[in-house]
N, C-alpha and C. Protein backbone atom coordinates (compact mmCIF):
# COMPACT_ATOMS: atom_id res chain seq x y z
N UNK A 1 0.84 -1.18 0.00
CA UNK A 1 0.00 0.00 0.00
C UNK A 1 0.88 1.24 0.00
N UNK A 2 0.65 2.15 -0.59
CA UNK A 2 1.48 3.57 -0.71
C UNK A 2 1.10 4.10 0.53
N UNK A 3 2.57 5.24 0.49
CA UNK A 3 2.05 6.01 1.86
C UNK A 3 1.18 6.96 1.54
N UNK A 4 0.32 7.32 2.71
CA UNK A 4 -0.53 8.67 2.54
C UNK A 4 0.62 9.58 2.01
N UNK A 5 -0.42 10.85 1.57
CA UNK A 5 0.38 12.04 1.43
C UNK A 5 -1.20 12.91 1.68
N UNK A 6 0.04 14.02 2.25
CA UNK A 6 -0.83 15.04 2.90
C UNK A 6 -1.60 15.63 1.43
N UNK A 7 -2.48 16.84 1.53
CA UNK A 7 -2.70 18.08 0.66
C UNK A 7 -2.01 18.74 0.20
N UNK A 8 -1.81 19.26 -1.20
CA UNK A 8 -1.05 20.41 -1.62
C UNK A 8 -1.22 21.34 -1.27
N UNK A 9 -0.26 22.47 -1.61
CA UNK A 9 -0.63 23.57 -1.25
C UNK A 9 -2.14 24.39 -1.66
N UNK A 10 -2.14 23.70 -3.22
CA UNK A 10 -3.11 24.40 -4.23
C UNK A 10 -4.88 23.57 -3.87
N UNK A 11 -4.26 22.20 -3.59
CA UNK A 11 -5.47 21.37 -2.51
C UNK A 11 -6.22 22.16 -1.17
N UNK A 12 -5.05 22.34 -0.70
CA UNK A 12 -5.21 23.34 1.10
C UNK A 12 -6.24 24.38 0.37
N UNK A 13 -5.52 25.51 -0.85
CA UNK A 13 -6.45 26.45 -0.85
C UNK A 13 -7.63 26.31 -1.87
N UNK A 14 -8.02 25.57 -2.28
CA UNK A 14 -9.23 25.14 -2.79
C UNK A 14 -10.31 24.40 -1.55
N UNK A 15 -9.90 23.78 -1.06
CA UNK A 15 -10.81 23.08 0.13
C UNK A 15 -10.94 24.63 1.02
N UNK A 16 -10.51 25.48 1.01
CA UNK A 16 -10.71 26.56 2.20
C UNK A 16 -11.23 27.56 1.94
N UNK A 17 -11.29 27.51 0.06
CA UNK A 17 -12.50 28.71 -0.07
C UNK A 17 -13.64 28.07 -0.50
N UNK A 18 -13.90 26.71 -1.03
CA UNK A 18 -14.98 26.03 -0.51
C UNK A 18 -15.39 26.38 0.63
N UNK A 19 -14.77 25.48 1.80
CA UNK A 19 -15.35 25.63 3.03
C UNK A 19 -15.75 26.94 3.57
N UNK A 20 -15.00 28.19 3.31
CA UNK A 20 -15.78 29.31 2.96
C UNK A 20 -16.64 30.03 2.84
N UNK A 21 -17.25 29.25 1.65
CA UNK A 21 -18.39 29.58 1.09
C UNK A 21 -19.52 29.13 1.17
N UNK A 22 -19.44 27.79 1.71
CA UNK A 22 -20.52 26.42 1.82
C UNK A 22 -20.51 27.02 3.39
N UNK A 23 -19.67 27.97 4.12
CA UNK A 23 -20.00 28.00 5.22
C UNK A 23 -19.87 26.50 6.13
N UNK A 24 -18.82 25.91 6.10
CA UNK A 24 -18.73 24.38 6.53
C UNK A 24 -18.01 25.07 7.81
N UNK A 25 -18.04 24.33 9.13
CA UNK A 25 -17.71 24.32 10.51
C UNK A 25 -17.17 23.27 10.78
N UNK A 26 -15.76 23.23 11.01
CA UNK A 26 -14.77 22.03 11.24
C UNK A 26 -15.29 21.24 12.57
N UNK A 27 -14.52 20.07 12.42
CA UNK A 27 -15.39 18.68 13.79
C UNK A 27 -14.28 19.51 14.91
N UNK A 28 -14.89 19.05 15.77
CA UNK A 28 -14.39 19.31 17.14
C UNK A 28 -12.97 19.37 17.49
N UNK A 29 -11.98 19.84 17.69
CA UNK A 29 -10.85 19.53 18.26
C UNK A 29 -9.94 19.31 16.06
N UNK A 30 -10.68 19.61 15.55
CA UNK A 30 -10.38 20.09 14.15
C UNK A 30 -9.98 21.84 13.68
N UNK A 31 -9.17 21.98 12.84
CA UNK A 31 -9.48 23.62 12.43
C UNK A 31 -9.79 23.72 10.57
N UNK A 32 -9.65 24.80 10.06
CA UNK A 32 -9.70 24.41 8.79
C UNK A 32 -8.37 24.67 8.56
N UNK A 33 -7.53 24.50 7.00
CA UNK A 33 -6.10 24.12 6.56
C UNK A 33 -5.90 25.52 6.81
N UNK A 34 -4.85 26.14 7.29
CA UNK A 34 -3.91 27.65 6.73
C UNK A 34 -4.24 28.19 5.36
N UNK A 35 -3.98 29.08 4.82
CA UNK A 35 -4.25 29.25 3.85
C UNK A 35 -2.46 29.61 3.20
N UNK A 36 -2.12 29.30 2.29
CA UNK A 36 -0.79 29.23 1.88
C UNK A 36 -0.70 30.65 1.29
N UNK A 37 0.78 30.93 1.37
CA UNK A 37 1.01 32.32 0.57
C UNK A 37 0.46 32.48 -0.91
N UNK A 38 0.34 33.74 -1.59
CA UNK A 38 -0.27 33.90 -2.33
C UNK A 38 1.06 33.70 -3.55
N UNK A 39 0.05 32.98 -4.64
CA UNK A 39 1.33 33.11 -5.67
C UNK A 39 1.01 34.10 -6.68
N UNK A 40 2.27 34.73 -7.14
CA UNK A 40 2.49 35.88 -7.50
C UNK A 40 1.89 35.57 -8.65
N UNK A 41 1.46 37.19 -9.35
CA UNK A 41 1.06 36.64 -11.33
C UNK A 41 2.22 36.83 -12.09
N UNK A 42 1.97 35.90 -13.06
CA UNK A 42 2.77 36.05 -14.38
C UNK A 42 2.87 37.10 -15.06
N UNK A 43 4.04 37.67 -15.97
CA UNK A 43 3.09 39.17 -16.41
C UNK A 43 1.85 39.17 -17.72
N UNK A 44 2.17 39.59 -18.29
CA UNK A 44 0.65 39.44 -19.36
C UNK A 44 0.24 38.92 -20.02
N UNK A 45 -1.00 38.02 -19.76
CA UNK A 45 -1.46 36.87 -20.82
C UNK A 45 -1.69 37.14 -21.76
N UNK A 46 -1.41 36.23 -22.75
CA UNK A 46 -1.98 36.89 -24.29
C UNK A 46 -3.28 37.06 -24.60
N UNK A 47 -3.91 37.80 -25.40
CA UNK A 47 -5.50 37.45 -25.07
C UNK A 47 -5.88 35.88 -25.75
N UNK A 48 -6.93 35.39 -25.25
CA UNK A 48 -7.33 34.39 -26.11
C UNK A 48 -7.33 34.39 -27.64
N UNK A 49 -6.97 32.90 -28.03
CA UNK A 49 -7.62 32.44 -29.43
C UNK A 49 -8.81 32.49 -29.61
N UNK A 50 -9.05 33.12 -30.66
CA UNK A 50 -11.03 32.71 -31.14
C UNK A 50 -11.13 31.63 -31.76
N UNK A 51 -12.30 30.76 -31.18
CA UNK A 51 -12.18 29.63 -31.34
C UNK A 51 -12.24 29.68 -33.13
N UNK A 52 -13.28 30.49 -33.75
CA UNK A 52 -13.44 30.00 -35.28
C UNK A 52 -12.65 31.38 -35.72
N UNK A 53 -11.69 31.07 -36.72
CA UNK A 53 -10.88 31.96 -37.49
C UNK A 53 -11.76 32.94 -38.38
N UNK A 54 -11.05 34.35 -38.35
CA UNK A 54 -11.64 35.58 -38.77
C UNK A 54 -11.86 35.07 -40.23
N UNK A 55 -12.89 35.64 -40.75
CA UNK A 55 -12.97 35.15 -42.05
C UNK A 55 -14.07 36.31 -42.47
N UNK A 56 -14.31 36.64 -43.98
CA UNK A 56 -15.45 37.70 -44.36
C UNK A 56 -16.59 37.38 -44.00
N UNK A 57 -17.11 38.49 -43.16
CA UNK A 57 -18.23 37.82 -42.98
C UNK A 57 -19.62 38.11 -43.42
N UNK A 58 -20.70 37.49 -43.41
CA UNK A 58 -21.49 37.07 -43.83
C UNK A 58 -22.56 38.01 -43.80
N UNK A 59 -22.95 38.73 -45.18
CA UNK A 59 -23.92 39.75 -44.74
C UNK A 59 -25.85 39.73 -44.48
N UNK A 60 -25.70 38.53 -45.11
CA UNK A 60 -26.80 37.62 -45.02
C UNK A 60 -27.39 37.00 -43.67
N UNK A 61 -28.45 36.49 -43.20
CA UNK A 61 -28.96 35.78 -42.10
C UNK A 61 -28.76 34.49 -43.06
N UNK A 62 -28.03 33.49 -42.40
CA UNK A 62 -27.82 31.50 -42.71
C UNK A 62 -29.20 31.31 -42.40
N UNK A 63 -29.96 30.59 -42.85
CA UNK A 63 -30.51 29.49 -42.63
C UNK A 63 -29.78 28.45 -41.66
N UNK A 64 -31.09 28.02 -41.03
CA UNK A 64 -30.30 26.91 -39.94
C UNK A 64 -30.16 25.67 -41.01
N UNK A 65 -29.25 25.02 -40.12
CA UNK A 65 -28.58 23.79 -40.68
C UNK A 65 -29.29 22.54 -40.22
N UNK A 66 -29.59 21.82 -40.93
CA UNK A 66 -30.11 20.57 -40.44
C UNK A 66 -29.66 19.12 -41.10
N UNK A 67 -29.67 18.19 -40.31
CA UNK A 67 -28.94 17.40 -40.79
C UNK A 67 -29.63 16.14 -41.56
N UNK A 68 -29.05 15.96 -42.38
CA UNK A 68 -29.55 15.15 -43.44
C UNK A 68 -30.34 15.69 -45.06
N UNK A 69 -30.97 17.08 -44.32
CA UNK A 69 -31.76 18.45 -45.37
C UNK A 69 -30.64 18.85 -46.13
N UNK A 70 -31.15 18.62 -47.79
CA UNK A 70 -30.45 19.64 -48.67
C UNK A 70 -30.18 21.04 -48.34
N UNK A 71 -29.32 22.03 -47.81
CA UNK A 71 -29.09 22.72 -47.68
C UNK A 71 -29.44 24.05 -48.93
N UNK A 72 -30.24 25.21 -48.79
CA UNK A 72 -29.77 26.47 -50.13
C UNK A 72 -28.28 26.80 -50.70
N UNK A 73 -28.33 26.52 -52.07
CA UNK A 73 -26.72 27.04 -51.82
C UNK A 73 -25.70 25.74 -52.32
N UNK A 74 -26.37 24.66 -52.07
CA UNK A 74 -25.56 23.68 -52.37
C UNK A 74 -26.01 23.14 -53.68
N UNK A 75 -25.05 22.70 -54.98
CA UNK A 75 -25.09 21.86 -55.94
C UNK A 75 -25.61 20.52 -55.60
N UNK A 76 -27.02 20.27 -56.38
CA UNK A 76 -27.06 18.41 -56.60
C UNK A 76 -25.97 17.95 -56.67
N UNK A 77 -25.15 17.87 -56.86
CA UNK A 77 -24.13 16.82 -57.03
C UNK A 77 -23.59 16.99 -55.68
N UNK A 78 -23.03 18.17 -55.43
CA UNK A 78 -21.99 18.20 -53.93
C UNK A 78 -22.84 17.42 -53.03
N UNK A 79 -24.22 17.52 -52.78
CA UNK A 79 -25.12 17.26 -52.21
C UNK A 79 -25.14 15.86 -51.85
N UNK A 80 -25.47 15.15 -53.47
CA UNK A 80 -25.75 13.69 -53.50
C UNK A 80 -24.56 13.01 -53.39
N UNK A 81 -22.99 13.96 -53.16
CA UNK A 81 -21.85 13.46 -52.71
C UNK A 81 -21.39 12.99 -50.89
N UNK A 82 -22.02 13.96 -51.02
CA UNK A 82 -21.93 14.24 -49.18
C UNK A 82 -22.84 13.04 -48.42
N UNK A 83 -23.92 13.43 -48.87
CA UNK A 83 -25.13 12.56 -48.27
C UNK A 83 -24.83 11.15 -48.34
N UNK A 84 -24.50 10.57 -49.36
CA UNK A 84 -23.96 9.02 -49.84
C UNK A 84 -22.31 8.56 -49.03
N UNK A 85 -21.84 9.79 -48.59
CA UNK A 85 -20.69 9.35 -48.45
C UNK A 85 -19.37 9.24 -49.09
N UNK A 86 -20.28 9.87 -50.12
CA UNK A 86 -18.51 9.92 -51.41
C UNK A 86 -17.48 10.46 -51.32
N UNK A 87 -17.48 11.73 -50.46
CA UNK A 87 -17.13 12.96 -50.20
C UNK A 87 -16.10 12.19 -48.44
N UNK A 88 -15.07 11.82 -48.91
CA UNK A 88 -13.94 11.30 -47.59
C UNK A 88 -13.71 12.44 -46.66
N UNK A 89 -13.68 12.40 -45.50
CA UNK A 89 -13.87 13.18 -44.34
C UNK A 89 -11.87 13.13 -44.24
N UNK A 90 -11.57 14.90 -44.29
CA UNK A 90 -10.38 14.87 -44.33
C UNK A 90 -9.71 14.48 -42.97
N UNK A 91 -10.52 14.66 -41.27
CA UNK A 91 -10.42 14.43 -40.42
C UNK A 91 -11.85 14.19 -39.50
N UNK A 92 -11.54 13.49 -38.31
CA UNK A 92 -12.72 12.69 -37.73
C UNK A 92 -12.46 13.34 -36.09
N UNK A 93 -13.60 13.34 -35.94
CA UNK A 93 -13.36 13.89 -34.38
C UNK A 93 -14.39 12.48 -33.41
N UNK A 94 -13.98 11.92 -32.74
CA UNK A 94 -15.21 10.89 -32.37
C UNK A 94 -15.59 11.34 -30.91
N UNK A 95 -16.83 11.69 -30.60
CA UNK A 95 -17.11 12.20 -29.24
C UNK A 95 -17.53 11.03 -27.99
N UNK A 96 -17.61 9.72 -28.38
CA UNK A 96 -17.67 8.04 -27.43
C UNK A 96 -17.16 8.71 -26.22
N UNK A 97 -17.90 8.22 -25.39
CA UNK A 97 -17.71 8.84 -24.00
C UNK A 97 -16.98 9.87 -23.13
N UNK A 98 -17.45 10.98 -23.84
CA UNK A 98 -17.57 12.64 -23.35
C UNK A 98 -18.87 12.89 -22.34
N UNK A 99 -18.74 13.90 -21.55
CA UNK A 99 -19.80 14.62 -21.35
C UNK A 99 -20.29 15.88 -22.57
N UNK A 100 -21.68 16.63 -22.68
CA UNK A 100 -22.51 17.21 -23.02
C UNK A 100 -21.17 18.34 -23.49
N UNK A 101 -20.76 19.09 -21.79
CA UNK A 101 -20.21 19.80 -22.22
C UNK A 101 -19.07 20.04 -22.55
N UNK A 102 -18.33 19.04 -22.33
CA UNK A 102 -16.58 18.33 -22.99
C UNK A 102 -16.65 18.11 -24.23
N UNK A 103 -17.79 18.10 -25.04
CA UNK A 103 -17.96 17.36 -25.63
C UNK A 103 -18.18 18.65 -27.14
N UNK A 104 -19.04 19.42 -26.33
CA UNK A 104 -19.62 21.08 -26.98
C UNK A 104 -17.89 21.59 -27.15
N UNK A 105 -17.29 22.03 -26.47
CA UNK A 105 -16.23 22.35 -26.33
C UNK A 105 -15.00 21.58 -27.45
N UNK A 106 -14.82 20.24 -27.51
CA UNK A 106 -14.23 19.88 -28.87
C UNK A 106 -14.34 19.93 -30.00
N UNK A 107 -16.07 20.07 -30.28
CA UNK A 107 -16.78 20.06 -31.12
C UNK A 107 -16.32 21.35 -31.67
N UNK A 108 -16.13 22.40 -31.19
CA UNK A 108 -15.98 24.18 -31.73
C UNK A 108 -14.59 23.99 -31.70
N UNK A 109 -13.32 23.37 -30.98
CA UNK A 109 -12.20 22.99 -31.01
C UNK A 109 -11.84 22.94 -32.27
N UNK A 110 -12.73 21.38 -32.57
CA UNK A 110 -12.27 21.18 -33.80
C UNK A 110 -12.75 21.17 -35.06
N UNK A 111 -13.89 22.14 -35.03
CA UNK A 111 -14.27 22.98 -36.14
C UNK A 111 -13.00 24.04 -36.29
N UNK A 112 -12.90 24.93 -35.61
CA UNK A 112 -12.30 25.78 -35.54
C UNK A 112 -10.67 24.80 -36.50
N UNK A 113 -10.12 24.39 -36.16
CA UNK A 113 -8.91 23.46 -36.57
C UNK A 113 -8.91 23.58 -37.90
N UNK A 114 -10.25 22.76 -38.07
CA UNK A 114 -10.28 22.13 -39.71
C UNK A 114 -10.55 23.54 -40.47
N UNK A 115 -11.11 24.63 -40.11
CA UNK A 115 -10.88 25.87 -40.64
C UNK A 115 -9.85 26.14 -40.74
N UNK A 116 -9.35 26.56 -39.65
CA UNK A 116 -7.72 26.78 -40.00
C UNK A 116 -6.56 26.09 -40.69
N UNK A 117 -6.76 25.19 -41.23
CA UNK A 117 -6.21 23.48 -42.15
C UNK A 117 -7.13 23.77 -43.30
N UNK A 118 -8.11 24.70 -43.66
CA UNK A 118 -8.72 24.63 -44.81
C UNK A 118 -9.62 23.93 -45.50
N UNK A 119 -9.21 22.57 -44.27
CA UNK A 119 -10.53 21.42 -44.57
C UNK A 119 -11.34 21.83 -44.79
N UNK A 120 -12.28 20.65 -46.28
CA UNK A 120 -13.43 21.01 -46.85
C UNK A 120 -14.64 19.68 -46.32
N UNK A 121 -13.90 18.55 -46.03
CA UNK A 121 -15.19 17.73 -45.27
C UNK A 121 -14.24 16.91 -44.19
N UNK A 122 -15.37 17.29 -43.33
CA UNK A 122 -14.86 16.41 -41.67
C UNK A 122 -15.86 15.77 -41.05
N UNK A 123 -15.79 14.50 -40.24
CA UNK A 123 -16.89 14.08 -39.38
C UNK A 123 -16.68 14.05 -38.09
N UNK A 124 -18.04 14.41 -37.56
CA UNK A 124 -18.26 14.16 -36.48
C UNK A 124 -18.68 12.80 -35.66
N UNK A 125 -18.25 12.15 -35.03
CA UNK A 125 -18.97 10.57 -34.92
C UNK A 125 -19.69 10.98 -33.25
N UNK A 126 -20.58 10.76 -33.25
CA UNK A 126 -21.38 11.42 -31.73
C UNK A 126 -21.90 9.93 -31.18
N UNK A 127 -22.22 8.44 -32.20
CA UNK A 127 -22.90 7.80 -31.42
C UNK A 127 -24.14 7.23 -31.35
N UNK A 128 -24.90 6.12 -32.06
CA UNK A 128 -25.85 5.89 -32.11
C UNK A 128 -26.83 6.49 -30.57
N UNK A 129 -26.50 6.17 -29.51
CA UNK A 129 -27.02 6.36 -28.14
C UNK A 129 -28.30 5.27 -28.22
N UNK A 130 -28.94 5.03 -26.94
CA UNK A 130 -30.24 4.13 -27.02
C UNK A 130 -31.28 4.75 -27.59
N UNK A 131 -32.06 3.40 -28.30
CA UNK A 131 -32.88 3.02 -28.46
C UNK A 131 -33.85 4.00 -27.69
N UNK A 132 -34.93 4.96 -28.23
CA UNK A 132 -35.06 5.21 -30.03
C UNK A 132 -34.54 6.67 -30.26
N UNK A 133 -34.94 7.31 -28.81
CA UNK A 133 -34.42 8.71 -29.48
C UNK A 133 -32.92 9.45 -29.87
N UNK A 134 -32.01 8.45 -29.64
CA UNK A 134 -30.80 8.61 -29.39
C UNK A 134 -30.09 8.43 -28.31
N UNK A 135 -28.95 9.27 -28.38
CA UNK A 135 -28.20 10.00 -27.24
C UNK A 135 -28.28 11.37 -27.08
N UNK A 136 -27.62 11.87 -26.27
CA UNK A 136 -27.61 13.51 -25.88
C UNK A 136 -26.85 14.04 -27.07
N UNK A 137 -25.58 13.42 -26.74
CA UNK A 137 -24.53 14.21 -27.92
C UNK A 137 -24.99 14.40 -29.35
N UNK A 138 -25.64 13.14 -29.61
CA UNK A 138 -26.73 13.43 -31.08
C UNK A 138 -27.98 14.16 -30.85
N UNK A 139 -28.61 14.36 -30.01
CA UNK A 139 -29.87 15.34 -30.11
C UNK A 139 -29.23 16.37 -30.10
N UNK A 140 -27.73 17.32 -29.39
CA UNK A 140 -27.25 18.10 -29.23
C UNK A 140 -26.55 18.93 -30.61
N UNK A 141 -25.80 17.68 -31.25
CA UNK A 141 -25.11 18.55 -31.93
C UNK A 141 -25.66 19.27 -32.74
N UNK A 142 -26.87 18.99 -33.73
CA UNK A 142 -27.45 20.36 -34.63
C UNK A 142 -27.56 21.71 -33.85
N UNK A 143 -27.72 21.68 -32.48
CA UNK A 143 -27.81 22.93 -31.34
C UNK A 143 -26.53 23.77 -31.67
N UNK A 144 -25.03 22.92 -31.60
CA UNK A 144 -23.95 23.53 -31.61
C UNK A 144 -23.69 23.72 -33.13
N UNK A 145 -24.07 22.93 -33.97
CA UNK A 145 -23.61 23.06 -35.00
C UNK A 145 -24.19 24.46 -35.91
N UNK A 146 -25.79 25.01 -35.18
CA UNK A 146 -26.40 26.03 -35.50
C UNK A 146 -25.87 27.18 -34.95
N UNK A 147 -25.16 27.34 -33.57
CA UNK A 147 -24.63 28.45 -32.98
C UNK A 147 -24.31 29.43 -34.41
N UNK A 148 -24.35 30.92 -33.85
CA UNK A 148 -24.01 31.97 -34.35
C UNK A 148 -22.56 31.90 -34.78
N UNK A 149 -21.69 31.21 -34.23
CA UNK A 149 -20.31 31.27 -34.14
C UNK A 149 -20.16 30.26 -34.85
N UNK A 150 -20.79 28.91 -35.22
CA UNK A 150 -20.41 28.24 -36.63
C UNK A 150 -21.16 28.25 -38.09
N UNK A 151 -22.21 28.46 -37.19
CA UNK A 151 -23.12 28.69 -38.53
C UNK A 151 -22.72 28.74 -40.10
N UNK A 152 -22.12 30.00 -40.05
CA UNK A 152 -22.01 30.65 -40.91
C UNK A 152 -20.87 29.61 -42.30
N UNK A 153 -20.02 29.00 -41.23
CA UNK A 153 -18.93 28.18 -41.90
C UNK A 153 -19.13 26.91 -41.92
N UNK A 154 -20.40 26.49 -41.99
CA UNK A 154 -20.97 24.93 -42.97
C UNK A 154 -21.91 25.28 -44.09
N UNK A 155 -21.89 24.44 -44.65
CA UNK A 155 -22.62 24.32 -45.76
C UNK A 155 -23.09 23.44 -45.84
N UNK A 156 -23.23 22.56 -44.96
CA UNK A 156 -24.01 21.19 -45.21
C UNK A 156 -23.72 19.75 -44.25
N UNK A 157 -24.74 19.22 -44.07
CA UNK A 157 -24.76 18.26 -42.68
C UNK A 157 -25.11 17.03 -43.16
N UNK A 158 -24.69 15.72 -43.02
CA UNK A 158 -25.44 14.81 -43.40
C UNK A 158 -24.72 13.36 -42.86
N UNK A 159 -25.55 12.44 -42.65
CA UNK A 159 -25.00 10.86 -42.42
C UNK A 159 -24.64 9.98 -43.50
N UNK A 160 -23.66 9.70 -43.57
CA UNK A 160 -22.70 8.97 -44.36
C UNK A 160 -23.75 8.09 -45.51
N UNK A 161 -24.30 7.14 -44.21
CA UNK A 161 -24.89 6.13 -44.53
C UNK A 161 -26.10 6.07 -44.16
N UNK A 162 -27.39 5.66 -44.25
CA UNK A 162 -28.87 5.58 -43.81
C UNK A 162 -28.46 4.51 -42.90
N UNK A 163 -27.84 4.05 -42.31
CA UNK A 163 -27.98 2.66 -41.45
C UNK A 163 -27.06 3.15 -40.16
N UNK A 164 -26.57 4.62 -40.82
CA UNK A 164 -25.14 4.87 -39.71
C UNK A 164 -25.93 5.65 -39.19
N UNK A 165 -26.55 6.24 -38.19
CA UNK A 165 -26.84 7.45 -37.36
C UNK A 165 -26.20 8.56 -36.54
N UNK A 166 -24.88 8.00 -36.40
CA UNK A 166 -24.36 8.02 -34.68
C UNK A 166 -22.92 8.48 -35.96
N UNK A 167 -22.78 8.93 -37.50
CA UNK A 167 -22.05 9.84 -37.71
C UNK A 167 -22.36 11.04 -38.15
N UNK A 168 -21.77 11.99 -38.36
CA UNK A 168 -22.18 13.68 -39.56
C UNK A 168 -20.84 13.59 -40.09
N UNK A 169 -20.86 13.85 -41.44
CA UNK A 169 -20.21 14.60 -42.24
C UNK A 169 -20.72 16.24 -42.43
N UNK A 170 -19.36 16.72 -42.21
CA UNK A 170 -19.88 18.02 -42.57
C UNK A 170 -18.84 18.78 -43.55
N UNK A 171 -19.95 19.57 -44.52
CA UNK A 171 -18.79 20.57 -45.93
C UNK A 171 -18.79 21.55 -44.88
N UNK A 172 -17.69 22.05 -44.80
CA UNK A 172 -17.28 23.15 -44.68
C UNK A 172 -17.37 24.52 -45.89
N UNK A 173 -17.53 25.59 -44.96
CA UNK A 173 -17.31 26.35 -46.58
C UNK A 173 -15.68 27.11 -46.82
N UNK A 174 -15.21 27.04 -47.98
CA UNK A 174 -13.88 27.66 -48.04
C UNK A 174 -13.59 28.51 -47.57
N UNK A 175 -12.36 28.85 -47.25
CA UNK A 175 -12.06 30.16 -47.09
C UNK A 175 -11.43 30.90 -48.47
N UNK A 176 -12.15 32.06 -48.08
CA UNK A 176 -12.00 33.49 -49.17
C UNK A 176 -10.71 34.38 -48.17
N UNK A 177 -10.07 34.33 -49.12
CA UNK A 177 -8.58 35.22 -48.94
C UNK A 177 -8.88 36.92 -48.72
């Protein structure tokens, strides 16, 4: 058996502004941890990355995206490419046991990516889920995939295969220089 080890420092001060706040009252002949010196800041963070790359934008209101629906805008052919599967997914993101919101969070990750890589088709694999209505991650993703912040940079949603549920392919739209 390993030996115990006490709390970290960064342990000590997390349990103490919990206890804090929850208003918790230590057991008898107990106190709560010290609180450790303060650590100094770094000097200036950079600001964040945006998750989806600057691109012209869109002077139009999108139509929402739905998956499996011919999209406005799209060629029969690109269409009946995508939908069938013809159209090879340049990269795959598979979301198999994530949470909701770990899950939201990769999803814009790695949209954002395949924009920046130029990718023109990528899938998402979310998951058949049970019997009948799905899973979460599949009732979810048209939610994220509609956001204001991707919207604009698909062009089209669809399952590989009629038998596959639990994938999306998605066109991306190019980027304009």
């Amino acid at each position: 058996m390993a030996a115990r080890r006490g709390l970290s420092e960064g342990d000590r001060a997390l349990w103490r502004d919990y206890a804090a706040r929850a208003a918790i009252i230590p057991l008898a002949g107990k106190s709560l941890p010290a609180l450790p010196p303060a650590i100094p800041a770094r000097g200036p963070q950079p600001p964040p990355r945006p998750l989806v790359p600057a691109a012209t934008p869109i002077a139009r209101p999108v139509a929402e995206l739905s998956i499996g629906a011919a999209p406005a805008g799209l060629d029969a052919k690109r269409w009946t490419a995508l939908r069938r599967g013809r159209l090879k997914p340049e990269r795959t993101l598979d979301l198999h046991g994530r949470r909701a919101a770990e899950a939201h969070g990769a999803v814009e990750r790695f949209l954002a990516g395949a924009l920046a890589d130029g990718l023109r088709c990528v899938a998402i694999v979310t998951g058949k889920g049970p019997a009948p209505e799905g899973g979460v991650l599949r009732r979810e993703l048209p939610h994220w995939l509609n956001a204001p912040g991707l919207r604009p940079y698909l062009l089209g949603a669809a399952h590989p295969h009629t038998s596959n549920q639990g994938a999306v392919h998605l066109l991306l739209r190019r980027r304009r220089p």
